[in-house]
N, C-alpha and C. Protein backbone atom coordinates (compact mmCIF):
# COMPACT_ATOMS: atom_id res chain seq x y z
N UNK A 1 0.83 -1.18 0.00
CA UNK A 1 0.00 0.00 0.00
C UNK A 1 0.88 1.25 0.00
N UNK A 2 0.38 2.39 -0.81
CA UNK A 2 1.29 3.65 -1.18
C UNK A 2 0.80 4.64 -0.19
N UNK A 3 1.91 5.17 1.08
CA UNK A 3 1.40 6.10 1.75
C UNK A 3 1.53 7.50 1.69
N UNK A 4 0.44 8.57 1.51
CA UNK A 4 0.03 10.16 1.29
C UNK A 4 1.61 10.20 1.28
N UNK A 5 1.94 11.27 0.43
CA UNK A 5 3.26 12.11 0.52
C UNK A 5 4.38 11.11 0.13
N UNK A 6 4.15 10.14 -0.55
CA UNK A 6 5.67 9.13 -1.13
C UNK A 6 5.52 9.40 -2.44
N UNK A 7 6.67 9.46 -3.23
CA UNK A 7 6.90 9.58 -4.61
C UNK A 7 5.70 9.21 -5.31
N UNK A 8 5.56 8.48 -5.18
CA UNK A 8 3.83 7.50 -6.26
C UNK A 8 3.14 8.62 -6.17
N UNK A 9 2.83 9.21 -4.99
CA UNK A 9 1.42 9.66 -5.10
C UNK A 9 1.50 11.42 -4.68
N UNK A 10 2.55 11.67 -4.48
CA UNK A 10 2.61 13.11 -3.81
C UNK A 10 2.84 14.04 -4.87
N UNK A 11 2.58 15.47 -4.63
CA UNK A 11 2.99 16.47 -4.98
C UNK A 11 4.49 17.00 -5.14
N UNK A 12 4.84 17.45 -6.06
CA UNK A 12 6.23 18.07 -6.06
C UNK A 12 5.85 19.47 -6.79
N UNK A 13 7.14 20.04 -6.71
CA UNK A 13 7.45 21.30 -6.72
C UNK A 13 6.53 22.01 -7.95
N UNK A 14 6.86 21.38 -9.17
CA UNK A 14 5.79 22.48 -10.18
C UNK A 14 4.15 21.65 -9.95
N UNK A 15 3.92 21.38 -9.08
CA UNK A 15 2.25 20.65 -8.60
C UNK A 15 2.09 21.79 -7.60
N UNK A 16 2.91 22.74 -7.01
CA UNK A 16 2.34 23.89 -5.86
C UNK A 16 2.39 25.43 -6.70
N UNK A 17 0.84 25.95 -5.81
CA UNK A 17 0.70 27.25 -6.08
C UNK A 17 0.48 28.03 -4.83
N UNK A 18 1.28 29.33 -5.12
CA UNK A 18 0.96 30.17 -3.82
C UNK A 18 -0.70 30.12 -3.52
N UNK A 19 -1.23 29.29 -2.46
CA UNK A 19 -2.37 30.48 -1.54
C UNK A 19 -3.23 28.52 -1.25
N UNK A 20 -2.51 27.93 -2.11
CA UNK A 20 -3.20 26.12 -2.07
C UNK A 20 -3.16 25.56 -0.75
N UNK A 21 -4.25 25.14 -0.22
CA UNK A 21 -4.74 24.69 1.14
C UNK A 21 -4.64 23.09 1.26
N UNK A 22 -4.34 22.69 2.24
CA UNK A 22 -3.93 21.29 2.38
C UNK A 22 -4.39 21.33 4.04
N UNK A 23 -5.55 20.50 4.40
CA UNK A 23 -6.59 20.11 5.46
C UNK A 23 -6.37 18.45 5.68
N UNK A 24 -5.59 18.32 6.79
CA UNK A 24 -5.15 17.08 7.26
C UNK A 24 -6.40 15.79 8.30
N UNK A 25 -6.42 15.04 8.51
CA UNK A 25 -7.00 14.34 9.37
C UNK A 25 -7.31 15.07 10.93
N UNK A 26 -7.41 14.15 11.67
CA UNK A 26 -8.05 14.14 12.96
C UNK A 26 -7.13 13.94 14.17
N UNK A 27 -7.18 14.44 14.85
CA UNK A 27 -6.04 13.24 16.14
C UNK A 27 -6.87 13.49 17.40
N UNK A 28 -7.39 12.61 18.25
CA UNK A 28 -8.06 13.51 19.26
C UNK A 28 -7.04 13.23 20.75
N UNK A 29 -6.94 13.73 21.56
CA UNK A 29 -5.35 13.65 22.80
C UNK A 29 -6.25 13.28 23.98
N UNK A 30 -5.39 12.85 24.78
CA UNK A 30 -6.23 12.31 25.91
C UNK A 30 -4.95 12.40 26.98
N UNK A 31 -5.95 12.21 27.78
CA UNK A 31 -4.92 12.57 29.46
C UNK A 31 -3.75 11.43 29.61
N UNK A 32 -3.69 10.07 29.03
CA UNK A 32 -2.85 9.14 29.19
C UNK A 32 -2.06 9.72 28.37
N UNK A 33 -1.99 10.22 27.11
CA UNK A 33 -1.29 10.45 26.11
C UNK A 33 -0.46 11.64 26.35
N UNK A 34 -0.99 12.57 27.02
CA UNK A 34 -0.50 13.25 27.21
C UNK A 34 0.94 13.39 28.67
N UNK A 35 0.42 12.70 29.48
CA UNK A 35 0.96 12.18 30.36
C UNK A 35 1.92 11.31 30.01
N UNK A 36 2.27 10.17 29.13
CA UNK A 36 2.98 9.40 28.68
C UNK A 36 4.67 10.06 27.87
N UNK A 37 3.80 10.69 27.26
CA UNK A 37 4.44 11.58 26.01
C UNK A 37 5.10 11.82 27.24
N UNK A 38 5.09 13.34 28.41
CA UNK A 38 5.52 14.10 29.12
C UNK A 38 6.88 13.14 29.49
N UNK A 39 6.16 12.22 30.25
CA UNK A 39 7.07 11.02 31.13
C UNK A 39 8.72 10.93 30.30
N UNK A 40 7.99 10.93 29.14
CA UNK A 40 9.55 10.23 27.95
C UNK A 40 10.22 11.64 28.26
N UNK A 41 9.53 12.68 27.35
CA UNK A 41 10.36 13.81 26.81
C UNK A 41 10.29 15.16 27.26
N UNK A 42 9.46 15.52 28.21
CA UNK A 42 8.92 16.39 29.21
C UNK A 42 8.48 16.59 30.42
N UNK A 43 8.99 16.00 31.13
CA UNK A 43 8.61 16.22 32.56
C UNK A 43 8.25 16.74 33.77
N UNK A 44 7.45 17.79 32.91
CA UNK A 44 6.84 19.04 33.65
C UNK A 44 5.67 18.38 34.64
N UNK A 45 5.33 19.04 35.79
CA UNK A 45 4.23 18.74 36.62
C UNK A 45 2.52 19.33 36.08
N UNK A 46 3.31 19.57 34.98
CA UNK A 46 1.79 20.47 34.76
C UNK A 46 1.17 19.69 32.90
N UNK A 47 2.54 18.50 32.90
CA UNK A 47 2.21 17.96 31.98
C UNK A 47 1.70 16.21 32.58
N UNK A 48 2.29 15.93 33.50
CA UNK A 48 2.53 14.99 34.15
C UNK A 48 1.11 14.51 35.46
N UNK A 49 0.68 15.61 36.10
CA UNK A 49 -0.23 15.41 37.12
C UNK A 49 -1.43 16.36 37.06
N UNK A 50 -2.43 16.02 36.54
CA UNK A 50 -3.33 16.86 37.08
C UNK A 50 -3.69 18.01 37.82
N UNK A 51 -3.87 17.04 38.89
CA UNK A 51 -4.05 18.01 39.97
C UNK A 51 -2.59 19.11 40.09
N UNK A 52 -1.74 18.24 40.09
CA UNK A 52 -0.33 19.68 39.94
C UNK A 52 -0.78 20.42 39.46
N UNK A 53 -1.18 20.39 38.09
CA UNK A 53 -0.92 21.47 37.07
C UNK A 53 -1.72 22.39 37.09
N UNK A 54 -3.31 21.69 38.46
CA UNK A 54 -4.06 23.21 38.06
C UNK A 54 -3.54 24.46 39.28
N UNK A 55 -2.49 23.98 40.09
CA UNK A 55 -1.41 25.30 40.76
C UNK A 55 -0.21 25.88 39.35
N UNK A 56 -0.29 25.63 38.48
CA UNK A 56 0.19 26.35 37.23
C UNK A 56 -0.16 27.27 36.81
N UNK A 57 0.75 28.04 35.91
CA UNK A 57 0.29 28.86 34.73
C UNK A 57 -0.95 28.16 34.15
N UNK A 58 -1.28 27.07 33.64
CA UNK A 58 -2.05 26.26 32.97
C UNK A 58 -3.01 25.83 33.69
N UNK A 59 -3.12 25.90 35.02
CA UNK A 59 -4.54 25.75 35.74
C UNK A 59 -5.20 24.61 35.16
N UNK A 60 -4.29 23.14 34.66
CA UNK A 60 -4.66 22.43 34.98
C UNK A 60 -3.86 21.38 34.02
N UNK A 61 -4.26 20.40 33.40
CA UNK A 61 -3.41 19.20 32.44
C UNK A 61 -3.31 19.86 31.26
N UNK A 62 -2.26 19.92 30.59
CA UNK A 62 -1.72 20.55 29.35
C UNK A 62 -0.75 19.80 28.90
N UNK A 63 -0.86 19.05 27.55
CA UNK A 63 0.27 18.74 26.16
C UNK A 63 1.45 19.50 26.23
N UNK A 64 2.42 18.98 26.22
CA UNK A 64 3.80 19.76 26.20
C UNK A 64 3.60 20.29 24.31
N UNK A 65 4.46 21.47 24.33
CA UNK A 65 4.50 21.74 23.23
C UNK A 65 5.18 21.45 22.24
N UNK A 66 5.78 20.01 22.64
CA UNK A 66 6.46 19.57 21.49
C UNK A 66 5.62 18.06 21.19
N UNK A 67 5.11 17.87 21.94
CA UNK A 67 3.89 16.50 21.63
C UNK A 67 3.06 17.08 20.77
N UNK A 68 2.55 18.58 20.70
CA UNK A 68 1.54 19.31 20.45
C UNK A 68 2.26 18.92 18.70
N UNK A 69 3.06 19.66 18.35
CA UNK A 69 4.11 19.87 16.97
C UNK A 69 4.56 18.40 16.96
N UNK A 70 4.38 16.97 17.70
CA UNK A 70 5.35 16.02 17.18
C UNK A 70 3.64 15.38 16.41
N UNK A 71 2.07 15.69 16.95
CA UNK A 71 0.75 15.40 16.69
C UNK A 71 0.98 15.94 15.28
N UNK A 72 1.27 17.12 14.89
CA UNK A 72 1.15 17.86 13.45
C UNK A 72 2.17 16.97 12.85
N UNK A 73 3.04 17.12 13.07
CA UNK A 73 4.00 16.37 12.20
C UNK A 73 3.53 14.68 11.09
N UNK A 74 2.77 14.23 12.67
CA UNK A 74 2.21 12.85 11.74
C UNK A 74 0.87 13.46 11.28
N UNK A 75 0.21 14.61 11.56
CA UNK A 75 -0.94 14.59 10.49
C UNK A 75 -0.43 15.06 9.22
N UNK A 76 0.29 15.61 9.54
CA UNK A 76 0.77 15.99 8.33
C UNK A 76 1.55 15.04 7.19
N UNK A 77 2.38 14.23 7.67
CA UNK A 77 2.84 13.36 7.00
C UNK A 77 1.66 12.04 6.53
N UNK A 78 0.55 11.99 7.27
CA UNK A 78 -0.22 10.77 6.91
C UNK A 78 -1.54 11.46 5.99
N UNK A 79 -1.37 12.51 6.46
CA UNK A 79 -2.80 12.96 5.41
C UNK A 79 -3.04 14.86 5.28
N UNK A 80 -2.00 15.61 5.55
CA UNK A 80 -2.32 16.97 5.45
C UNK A 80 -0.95 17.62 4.52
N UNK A 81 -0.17 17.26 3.90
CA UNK A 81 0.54 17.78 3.33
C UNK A 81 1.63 17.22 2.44
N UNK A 82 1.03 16.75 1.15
CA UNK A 82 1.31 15.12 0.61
C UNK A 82 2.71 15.62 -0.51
N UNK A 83 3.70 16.09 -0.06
CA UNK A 83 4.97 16.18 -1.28
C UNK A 83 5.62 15.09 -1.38
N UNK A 84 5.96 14.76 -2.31
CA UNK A 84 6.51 13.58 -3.06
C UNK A 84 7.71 13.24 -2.70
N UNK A 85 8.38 12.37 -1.93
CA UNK A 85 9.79 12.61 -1.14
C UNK A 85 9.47 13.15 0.25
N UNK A 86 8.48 13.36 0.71
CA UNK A 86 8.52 13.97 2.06
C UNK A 86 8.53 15.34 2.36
N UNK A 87 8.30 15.74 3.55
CA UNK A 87 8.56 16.42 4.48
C UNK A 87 9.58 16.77 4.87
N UNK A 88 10.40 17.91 4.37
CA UNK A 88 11.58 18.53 5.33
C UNK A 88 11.78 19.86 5.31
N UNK A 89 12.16 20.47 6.44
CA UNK A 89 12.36 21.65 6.88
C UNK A 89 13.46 21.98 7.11
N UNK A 90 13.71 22.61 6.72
CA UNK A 90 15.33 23.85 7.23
C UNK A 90 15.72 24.83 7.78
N UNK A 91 14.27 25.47 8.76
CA UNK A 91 14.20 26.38 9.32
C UNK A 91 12.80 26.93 9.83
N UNK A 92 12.53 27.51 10.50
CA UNK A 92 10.99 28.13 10.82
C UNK A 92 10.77 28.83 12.15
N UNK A 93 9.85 29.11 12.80
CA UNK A 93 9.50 29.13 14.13
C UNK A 93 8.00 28.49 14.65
N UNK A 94 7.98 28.59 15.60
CA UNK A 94 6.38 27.93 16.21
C UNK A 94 6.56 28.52 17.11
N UNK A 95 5.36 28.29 17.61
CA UNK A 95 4.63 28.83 18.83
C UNK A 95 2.95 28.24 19.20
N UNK A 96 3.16 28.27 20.35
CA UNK A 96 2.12 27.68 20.90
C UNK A 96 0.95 28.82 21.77
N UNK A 97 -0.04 29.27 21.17
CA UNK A 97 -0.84 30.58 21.09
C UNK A 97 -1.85 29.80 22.47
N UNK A 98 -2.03 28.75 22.40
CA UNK A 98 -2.67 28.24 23.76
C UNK A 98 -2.09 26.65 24.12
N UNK A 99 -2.39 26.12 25.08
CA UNK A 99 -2.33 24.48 25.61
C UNK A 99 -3.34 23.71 24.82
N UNK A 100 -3.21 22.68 24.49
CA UNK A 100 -3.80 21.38 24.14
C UNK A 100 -4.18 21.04 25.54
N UNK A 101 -5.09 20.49 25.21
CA UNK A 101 -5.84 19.93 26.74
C UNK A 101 -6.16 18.69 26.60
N UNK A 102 -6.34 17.39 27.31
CA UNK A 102 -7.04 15.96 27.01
C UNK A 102 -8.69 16.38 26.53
N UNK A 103 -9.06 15.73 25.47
CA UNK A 103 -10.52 15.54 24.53
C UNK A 103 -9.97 17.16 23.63
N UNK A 104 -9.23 17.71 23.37
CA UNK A 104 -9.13 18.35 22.31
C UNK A 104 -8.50 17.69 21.12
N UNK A 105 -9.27 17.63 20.03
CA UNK A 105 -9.44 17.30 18.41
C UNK A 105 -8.11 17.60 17.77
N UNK A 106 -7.15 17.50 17.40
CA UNK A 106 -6.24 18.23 16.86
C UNK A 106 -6.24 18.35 15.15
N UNK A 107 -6.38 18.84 14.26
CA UNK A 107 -6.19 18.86 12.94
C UNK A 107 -5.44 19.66 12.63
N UNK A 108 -4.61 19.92 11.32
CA UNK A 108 -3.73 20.70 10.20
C UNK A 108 -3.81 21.28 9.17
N UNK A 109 -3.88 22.67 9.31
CA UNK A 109 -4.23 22.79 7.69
C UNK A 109 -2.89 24.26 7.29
N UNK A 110 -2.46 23.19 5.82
CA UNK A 110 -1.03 24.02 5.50
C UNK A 110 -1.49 25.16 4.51
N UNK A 111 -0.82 25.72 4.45
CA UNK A 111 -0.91 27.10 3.22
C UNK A 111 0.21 27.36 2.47
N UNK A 112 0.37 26.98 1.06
CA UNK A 112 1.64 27.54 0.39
C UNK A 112 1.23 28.95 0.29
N UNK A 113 2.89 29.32 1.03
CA UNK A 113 2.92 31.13 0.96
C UNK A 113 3.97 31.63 -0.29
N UNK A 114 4.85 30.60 -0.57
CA UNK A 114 5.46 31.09 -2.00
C UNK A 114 6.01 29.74 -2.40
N UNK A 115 6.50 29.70 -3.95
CA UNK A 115 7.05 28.84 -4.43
C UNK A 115 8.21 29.20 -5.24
N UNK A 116 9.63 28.92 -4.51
CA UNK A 116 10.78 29.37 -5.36
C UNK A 116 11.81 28.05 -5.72
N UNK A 117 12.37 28.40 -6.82
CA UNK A 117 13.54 26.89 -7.06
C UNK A 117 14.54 27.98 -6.08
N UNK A 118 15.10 26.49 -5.50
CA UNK A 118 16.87 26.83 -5.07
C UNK A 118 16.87 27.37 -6.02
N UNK A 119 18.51 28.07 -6.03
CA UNK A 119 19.47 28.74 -6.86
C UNK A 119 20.68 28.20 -6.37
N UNK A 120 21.52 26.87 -6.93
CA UNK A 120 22.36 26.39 -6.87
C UNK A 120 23.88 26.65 -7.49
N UNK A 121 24.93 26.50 -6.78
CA UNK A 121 25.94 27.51 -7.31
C UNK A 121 26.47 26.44 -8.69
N UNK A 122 27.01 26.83 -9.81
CA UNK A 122 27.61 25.79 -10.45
C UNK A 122 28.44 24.53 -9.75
N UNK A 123 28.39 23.98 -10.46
CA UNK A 123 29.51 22.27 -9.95
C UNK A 123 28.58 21.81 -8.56
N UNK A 124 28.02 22.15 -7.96
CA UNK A 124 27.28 21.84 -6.90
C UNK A 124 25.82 20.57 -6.85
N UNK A 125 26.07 20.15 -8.44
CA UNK A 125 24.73 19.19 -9.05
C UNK A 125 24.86 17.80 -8.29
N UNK A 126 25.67 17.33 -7.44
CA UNK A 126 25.75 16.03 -6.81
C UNK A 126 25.74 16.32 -5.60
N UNK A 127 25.39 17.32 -5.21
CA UNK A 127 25.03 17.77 -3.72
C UNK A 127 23.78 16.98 -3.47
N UNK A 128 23.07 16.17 -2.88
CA UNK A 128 22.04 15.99 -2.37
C UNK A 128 20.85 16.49 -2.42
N UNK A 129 21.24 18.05 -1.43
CA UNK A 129 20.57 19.27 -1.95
C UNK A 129 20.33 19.70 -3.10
N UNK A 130 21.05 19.82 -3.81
CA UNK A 130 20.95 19.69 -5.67
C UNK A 130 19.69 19.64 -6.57
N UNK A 131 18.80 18.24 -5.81
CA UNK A 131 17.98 17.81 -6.13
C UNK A 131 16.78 18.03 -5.52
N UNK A 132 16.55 19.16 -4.78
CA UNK A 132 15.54 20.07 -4.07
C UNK A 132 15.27 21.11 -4.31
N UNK A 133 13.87 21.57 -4.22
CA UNK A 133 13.40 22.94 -4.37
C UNK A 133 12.74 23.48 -3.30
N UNK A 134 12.33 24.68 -2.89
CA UNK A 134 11.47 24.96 -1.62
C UNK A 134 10.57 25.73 -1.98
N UNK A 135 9.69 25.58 -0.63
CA UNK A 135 8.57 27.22 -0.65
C UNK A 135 8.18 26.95 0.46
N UNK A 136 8.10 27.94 0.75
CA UNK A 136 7.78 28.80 2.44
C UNK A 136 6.13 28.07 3.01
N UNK A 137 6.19 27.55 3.63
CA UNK A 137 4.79 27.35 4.04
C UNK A 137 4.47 27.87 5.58
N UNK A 138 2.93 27.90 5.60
CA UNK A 138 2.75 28.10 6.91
C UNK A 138 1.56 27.08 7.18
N UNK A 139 1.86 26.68 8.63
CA UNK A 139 0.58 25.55 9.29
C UNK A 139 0.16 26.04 10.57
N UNK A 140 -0.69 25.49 11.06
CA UNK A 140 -1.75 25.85 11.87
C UNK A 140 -2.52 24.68 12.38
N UNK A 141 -1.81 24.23 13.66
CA UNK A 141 -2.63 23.19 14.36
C UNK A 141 -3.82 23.63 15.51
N UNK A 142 -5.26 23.05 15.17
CA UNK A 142 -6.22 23.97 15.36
C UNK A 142 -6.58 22.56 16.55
N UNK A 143 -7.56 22.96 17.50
CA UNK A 143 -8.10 21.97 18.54
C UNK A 143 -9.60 22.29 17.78
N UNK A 144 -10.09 21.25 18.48
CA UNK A 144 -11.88 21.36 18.24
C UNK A 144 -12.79 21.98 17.75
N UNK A 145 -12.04 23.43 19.04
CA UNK A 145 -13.13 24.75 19.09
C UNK A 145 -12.35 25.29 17.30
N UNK A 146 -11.16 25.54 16.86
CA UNK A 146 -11.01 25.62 15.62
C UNK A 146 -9.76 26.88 16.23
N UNK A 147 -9.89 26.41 17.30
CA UNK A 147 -8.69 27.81 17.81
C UNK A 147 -7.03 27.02 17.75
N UNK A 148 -5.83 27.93 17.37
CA UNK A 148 -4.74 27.55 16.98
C UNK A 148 -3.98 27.27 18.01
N UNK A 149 -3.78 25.79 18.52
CA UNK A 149 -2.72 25.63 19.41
C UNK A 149 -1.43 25.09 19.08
N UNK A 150 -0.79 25.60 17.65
CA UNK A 150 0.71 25.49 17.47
C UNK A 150 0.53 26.02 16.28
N UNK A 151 1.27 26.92 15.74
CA UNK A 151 1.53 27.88 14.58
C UNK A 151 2.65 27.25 14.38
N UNK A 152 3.27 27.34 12.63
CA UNK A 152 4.47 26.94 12.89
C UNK A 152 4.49 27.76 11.13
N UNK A 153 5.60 28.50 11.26
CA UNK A 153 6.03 29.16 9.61
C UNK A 153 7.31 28.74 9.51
N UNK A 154 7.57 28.26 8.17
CA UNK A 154 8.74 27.76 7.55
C UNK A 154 9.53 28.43 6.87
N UNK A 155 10.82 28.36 7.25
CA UNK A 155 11.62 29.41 5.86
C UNK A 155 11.44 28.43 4.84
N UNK A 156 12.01 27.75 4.56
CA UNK A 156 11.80 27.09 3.43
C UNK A 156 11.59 25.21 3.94
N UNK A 157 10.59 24.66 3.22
CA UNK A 157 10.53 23.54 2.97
C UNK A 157 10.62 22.45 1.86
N UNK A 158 11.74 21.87 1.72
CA UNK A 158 12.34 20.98 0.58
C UNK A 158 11.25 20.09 -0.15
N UNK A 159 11.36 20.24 -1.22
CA UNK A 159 9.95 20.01 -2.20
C UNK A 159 10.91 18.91 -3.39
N UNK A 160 10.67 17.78 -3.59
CA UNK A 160 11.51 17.34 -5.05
C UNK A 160 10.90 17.87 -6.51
N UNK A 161 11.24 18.16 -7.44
CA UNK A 161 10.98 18.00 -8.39
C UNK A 161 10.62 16.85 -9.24
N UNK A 162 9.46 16.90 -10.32
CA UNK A 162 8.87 15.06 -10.77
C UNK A 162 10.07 14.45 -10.56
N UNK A 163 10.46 13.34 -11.26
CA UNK A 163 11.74 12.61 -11.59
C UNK A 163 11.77 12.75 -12.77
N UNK A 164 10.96 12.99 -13.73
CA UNK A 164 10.52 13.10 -14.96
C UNK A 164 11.20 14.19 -15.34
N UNK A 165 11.63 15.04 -14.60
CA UNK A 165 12.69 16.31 -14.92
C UNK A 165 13.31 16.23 -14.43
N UNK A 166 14.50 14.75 -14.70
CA UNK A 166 15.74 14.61 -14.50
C UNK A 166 16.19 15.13 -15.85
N UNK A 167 17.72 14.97 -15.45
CA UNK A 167 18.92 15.59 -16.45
C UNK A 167 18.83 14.79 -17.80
N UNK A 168 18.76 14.36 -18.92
CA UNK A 168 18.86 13.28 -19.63
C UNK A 168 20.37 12.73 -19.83
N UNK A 169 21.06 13.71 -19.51
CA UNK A 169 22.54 13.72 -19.72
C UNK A 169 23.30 12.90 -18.23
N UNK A 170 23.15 13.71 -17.24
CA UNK A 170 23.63 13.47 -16.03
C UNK A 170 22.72 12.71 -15.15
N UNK A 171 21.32 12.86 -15.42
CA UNK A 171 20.14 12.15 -14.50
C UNK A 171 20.08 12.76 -13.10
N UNK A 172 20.39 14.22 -12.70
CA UNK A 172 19.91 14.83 -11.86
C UNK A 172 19.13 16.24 -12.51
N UNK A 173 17.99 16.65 -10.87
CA UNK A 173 17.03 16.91 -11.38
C UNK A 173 17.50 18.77 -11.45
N UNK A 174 18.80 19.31 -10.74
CA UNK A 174 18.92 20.81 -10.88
C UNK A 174 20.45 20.99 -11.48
N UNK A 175 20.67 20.49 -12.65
CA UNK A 175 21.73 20.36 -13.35
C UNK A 175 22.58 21.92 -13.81
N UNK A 176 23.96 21.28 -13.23
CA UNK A 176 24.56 22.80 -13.45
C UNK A 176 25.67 22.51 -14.77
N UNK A 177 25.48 21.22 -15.66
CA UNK A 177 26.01 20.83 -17.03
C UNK A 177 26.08 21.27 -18.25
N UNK A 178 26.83 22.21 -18.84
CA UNK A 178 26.71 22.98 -19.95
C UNK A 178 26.13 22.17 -20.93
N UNK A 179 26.35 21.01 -21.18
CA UNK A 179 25.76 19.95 -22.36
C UNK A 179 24.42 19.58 -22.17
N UNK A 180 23.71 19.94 -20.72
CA UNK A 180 22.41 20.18 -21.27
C UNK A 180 21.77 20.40 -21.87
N UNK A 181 21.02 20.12 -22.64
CA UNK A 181 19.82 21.75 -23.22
C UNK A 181 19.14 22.43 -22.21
N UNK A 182 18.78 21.65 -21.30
CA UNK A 182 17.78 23.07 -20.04
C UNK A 182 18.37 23.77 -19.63
């Protein structure tokens, strides 16, 4: 079976237009989950205990904010933001505008904000990188009520090009080969 966002079936770089919306699945969080998560990678009292947490800032059980962004990450990869080759980032910020709470809904919805090719220096065509393009996106992990509990804007996110616009000469896809024709 071919999963959202793998070569077969995803989007690449000339498939995006600035302002194109991409609306991911469902996740709904719960107090074990949240608690669990904490235990591994966060060990805050206000992620961890209940009753702690409602002597918090948070006045009561709250998702760490990186469980919050590690939830987007797989909606996004399983059903909200399908590029061909994946998902990768090279930069951005987030922020967390409120807490995730247990029985809040979590969904994703991305926005291409521009679409630019690298600009690769000559001789640089077997770089890895080489074979990537980006555009800036922005996401927005929303709870239930539809309110945003993790923003996250990207400087750029690595997009492949088809394969179908490989080199015919060299067989890479951002060729810096004078014997090209492109």
């Amino acid at each position: 079976m071919t999963q959202p966002g793998t070569m077969a079936n995803g989007l690449f770089l000339e498939d995006l237009r600035v302002g194109q919306r991409f609306s991911s699945g469902e996740h709904t969080i719960d107090a074990a989950q949240i608690m669990a998560f904490a235990a591994q990678f966060d060990p805050q009292p206000f992620h961890l205990d209940g009753e702690a947490a409602t002597a918090t800032l948070f006045g009561g059980l709250a998702a760490s904010g990186w469980h919050t962004a590690a939830i987007t990450m797989k909606l996004l990869v399983e059903s909200g933001l399908p590029l061909g080759g994946g998902i990768i980032g090279s930069g951005g910020e987030i922020s967390w505008p409120k807490p995730t709470r247990p029985g809040d809904t979590l969904s994703v919805v991305s926005e291409i904000k521009e679409v630019n090719p690298v600009t690769l220096a000559a001789g640089s065509r077997h770089d890895p990188r080489a074979q990537r393009d980006a555009q800036p996106a922005g996401r927005d992990a929303a709870d239930s009520h539809s309110e945003a509990c993790c923003s996250q804007t990207h400087d750029r996110c690595a997009c492949d090009l088809t394969p179908a616009f490989r080199c015919y000469y060299c067989d890479h896809q951002l060729c810096a080969n004078a014997a090209c024709p492109a």
